[in-house]
C-alpha atoms as a PDB file:
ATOM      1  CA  UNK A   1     -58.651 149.214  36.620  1.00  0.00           C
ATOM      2  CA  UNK A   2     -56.320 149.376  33.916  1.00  0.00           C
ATOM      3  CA  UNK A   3     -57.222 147.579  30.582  1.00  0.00           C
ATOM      4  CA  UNK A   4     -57.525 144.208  29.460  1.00  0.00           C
ATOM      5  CA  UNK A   5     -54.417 143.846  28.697  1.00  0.00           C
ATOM      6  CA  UNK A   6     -51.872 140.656  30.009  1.00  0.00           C
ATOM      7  CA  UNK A   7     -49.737 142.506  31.357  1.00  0.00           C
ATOM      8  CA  UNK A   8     -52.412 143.786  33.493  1.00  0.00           C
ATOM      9  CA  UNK A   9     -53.579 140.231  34.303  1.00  0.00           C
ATOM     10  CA  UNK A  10     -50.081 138.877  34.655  1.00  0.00           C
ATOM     11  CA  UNK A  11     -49.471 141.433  37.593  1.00  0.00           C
ATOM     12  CA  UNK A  12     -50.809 139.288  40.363  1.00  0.00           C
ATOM     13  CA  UNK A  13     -49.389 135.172  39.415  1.00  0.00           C
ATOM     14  CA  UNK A  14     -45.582 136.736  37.805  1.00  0.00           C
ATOM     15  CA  UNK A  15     -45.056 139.613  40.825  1.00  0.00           C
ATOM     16  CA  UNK A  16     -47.084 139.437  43.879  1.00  0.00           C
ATOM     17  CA  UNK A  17     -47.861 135.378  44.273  1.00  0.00           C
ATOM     18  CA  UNK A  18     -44.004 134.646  43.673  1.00  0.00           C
ATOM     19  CA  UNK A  19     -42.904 137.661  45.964  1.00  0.00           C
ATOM     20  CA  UNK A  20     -46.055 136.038  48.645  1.00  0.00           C
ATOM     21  CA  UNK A  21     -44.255 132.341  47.902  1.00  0.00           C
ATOM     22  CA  UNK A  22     -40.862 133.510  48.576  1.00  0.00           C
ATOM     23  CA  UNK A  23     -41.659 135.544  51.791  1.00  0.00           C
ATOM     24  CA  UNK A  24     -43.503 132.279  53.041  1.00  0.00           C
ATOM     25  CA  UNK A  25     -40.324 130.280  52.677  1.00  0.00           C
ATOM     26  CA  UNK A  26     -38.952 132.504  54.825  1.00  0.00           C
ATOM     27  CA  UNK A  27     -41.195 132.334  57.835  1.00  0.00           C
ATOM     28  CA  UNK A  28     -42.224 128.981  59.727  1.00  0.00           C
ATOM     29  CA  UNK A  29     -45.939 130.250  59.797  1.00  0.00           C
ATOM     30  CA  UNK A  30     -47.361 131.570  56.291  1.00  0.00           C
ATOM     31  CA  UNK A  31     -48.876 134.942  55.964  1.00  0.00           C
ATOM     32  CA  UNK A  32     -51.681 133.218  53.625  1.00  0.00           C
ATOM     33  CA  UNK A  33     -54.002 135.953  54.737  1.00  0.00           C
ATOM     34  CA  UNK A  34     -52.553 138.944  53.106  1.00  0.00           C
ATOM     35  CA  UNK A  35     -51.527 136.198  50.087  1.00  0.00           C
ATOM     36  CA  UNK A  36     -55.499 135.473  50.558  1.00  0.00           C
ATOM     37  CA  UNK A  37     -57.031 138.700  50.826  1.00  0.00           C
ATOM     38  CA  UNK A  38     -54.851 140.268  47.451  1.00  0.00           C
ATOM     39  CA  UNK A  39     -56.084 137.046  45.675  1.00  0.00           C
ATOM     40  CA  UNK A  40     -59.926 137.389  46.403  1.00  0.00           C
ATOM     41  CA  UNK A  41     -59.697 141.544  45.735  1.00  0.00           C
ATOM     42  CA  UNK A  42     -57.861 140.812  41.709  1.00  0.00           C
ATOM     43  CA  UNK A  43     -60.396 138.335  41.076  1.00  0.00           C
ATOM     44  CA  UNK A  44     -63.460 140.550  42.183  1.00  0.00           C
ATOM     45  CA  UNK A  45     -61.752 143.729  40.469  1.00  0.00           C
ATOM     46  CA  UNK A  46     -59.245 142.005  37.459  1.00  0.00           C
ATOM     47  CA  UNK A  47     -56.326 144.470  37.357  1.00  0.00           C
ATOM     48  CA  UNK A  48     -56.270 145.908  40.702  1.00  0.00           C
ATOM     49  CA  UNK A  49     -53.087 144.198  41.387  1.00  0.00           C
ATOM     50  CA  UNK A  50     -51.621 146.145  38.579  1.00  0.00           C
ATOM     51  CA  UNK A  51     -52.358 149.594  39.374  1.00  0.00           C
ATOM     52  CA  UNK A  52     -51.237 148.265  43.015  1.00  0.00           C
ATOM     53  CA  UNK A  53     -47.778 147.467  41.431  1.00  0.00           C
ATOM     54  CA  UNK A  54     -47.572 150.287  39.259  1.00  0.00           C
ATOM     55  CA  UNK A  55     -48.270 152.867  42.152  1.00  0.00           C
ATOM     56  CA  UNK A  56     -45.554 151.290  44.580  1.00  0.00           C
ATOM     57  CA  UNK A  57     -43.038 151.593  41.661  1.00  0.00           C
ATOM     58  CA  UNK A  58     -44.298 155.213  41.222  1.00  0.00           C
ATOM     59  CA  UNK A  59     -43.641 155.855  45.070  1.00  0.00           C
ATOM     60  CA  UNK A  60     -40.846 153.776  45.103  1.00  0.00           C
ATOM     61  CA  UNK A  61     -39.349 155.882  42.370  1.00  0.00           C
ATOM     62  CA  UNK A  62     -38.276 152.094  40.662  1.00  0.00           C
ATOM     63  CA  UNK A  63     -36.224 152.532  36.922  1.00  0.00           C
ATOM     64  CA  UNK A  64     -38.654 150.100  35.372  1.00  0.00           C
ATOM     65  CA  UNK A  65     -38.876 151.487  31.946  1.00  0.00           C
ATOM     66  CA  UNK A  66     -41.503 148.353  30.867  1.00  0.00           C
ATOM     67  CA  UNK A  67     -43.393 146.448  32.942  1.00  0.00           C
ATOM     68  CA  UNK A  68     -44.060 144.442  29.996  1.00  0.00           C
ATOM     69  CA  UNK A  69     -40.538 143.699  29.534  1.00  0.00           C
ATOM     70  CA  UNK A  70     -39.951 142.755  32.997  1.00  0.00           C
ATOM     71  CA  UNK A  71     -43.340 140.908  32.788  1.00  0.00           C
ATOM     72  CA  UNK A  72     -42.393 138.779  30.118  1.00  0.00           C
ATOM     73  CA  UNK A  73     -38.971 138.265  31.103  1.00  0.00           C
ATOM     74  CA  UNK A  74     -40.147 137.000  34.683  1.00  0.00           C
ATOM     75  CA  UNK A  75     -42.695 134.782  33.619  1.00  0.00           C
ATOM     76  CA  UNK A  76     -40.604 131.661  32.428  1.00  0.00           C
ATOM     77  CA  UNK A  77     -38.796 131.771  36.028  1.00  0.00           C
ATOM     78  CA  UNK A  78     -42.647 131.469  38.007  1.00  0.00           C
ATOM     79  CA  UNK A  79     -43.437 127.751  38.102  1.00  0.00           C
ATOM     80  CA  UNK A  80     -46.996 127.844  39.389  1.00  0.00           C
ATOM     81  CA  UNK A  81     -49.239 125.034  40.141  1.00  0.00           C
ATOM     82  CA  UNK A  82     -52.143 126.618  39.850  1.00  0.00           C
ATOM     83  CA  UNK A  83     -51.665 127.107  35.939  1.00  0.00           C
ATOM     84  CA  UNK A  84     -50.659 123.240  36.060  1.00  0.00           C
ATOM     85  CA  UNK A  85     -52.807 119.811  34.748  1.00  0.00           C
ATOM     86  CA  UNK A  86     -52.306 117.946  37.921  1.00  0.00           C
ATOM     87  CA  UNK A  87     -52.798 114.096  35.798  1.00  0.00           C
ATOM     88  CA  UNK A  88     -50.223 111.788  35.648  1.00  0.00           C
ATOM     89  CA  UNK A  89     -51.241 110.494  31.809  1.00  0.00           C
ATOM     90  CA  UNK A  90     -48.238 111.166  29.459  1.00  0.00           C
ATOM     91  CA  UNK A  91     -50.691 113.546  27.509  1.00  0.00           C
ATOM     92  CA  UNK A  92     -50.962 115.887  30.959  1.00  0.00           C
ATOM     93  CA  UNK A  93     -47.336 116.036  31.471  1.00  0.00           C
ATOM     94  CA  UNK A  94     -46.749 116.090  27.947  1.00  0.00           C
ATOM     95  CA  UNK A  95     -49.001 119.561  28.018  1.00  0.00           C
ATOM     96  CA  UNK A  96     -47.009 120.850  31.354  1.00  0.00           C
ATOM     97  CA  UNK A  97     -43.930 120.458  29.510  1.00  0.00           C
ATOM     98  CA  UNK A  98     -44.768 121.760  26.280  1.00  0.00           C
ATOM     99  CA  UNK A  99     -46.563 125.384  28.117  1.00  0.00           C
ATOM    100  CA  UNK A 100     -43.433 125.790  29.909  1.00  0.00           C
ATOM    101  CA  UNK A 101     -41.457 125.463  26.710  1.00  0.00           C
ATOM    102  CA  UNK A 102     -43.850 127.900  25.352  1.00  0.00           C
ATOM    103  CA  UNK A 103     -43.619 130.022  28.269  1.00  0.00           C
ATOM    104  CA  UNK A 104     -39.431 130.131  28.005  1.00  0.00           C
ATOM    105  CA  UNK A 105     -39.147 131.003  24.751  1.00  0.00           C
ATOM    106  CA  UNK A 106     -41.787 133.767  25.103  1.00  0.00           C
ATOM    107  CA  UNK A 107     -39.751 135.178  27.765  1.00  0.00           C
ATOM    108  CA  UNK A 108     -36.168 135.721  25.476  1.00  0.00           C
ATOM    109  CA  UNK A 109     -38.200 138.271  23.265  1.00  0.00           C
ATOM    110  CA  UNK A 110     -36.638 140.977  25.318  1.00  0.00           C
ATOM    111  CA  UNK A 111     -33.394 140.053  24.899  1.00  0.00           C
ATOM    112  CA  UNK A 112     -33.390 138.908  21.135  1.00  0.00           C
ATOM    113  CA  UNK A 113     -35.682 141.686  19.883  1.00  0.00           C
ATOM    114  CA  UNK A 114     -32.547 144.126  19.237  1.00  0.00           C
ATOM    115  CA  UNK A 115     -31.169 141.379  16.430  1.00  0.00           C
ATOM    116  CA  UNK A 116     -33.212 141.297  14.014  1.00  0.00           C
ATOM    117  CA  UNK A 117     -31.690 137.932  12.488  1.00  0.00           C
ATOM    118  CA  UNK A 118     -32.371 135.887  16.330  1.00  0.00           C
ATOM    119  CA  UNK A 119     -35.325 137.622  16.996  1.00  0.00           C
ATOM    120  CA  UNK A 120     -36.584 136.090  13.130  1.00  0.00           C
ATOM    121  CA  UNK A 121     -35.366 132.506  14.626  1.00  0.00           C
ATOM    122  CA  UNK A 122     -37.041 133.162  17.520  1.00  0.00           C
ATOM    123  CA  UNK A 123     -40.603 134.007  15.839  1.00  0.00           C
ATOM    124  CA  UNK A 124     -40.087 130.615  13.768  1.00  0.00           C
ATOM    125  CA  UNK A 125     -39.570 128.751  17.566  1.00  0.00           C
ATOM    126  CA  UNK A 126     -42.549 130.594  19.083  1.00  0.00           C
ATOM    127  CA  UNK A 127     -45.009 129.312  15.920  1.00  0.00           C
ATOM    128  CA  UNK A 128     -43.101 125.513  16.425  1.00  0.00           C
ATOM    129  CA  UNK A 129     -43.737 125.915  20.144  1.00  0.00           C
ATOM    130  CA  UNK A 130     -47.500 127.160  19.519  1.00  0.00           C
ATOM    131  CA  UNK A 131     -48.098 124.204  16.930  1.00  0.00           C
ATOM    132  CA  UNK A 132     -47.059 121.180  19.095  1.00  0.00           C
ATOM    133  CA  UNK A 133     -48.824 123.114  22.051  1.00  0.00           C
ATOM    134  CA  UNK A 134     -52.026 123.061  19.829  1.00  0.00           C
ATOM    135  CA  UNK A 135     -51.528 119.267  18.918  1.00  0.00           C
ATOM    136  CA  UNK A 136     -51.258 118.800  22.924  1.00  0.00           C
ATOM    137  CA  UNK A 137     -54.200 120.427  23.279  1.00  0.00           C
ATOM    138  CA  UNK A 138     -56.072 118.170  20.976  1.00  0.00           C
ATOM    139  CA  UNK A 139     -54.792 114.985  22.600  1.00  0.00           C
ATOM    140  CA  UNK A 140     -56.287 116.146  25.935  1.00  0.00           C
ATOM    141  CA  UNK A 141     -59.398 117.110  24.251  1.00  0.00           C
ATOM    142  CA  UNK A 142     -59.880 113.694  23.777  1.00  0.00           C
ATOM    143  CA  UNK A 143     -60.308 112.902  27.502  1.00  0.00           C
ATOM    144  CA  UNK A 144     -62.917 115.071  27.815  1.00  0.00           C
ATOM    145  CA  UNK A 145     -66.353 112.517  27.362  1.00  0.00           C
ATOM    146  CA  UNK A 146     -68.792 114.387  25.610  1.00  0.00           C
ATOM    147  CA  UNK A 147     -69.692 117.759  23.645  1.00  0.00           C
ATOM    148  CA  UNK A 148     -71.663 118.983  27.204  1.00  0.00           C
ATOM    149  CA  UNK A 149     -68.522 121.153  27.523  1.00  0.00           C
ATOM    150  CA  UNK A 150     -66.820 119.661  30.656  1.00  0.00           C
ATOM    151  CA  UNK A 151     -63.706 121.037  31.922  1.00  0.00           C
ATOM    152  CA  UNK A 152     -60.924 118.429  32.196  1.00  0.00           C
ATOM    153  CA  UNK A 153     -60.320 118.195  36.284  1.00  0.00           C
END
């Protein structure tokens, strides 16, 4: 299925689990099963979900010149909880925040990348926004209690 690439694994949480979300909003029962079933088959066979995509624009005869583009310019308006610390300690929230941050800036590139001067500012953000991630990242390291490499719930 495709490569490893993350555009490839961004297919399924930035296109088909909103699309699934919003379509749920919509109806007074869920249709979790299909939302289920799609789920269960990308993580048995990573990029699946891709190719899935990229064959219904094909059919679809869609002017998506770069999924990448659109990729990256959808992913700072996806909120998803499952990518989310779910601890109320300042350093948790303080790591929500500072990924989304990362997250929004990320997703300008396509826009600024034409102006060279912006798209310079923008690298120096992204490396700022990495940084304080990192430092974040550090912090909540230090609520994990030992070396036995436990994942912070």
């Amino acid at each position: 299925m495709g490569d490893d690439s993350p555009v490839i694994s961004s297919a399924y949480p930035v296109l088909v689990r909103p699309a699934f979300e919003k379509v749920n909003q919509n109806f007074k029962e869920p249709n979790s099963s299909v939302k289920e079933c799609l789920s269960k088959v990308e993580s048995a066979y990573p990029g699946w979900t891709y190719d899935f995509v990229m064959q219904l624009v094909k059919a679809a005869e869609l002017p998506v010149t770069s999924l990448n583009e659109s990729i990256l310019r959808l992913e700072s308006s996806v909120v998803s909880e499952a990518y989310r610390v779910n601890r109320s300690e300042d350093t948790f929230t303080d790591l929500n925040r500072k990924s989304a941050n990362l997250k929004k800036i990320l997703s300008r590139i396509p826009e600024e990348i034409s102006d060279r001067r912006v798209f310079l500012e923008t690298i120096k953000e992204i490396a700022s926004a990495i940084k304080k991630l990192l430092d974040c990242v550090h912090e909540v390291s230090e609520y994990i209690p030992s070396q036995s490499g436990k994942q912070v719930q």
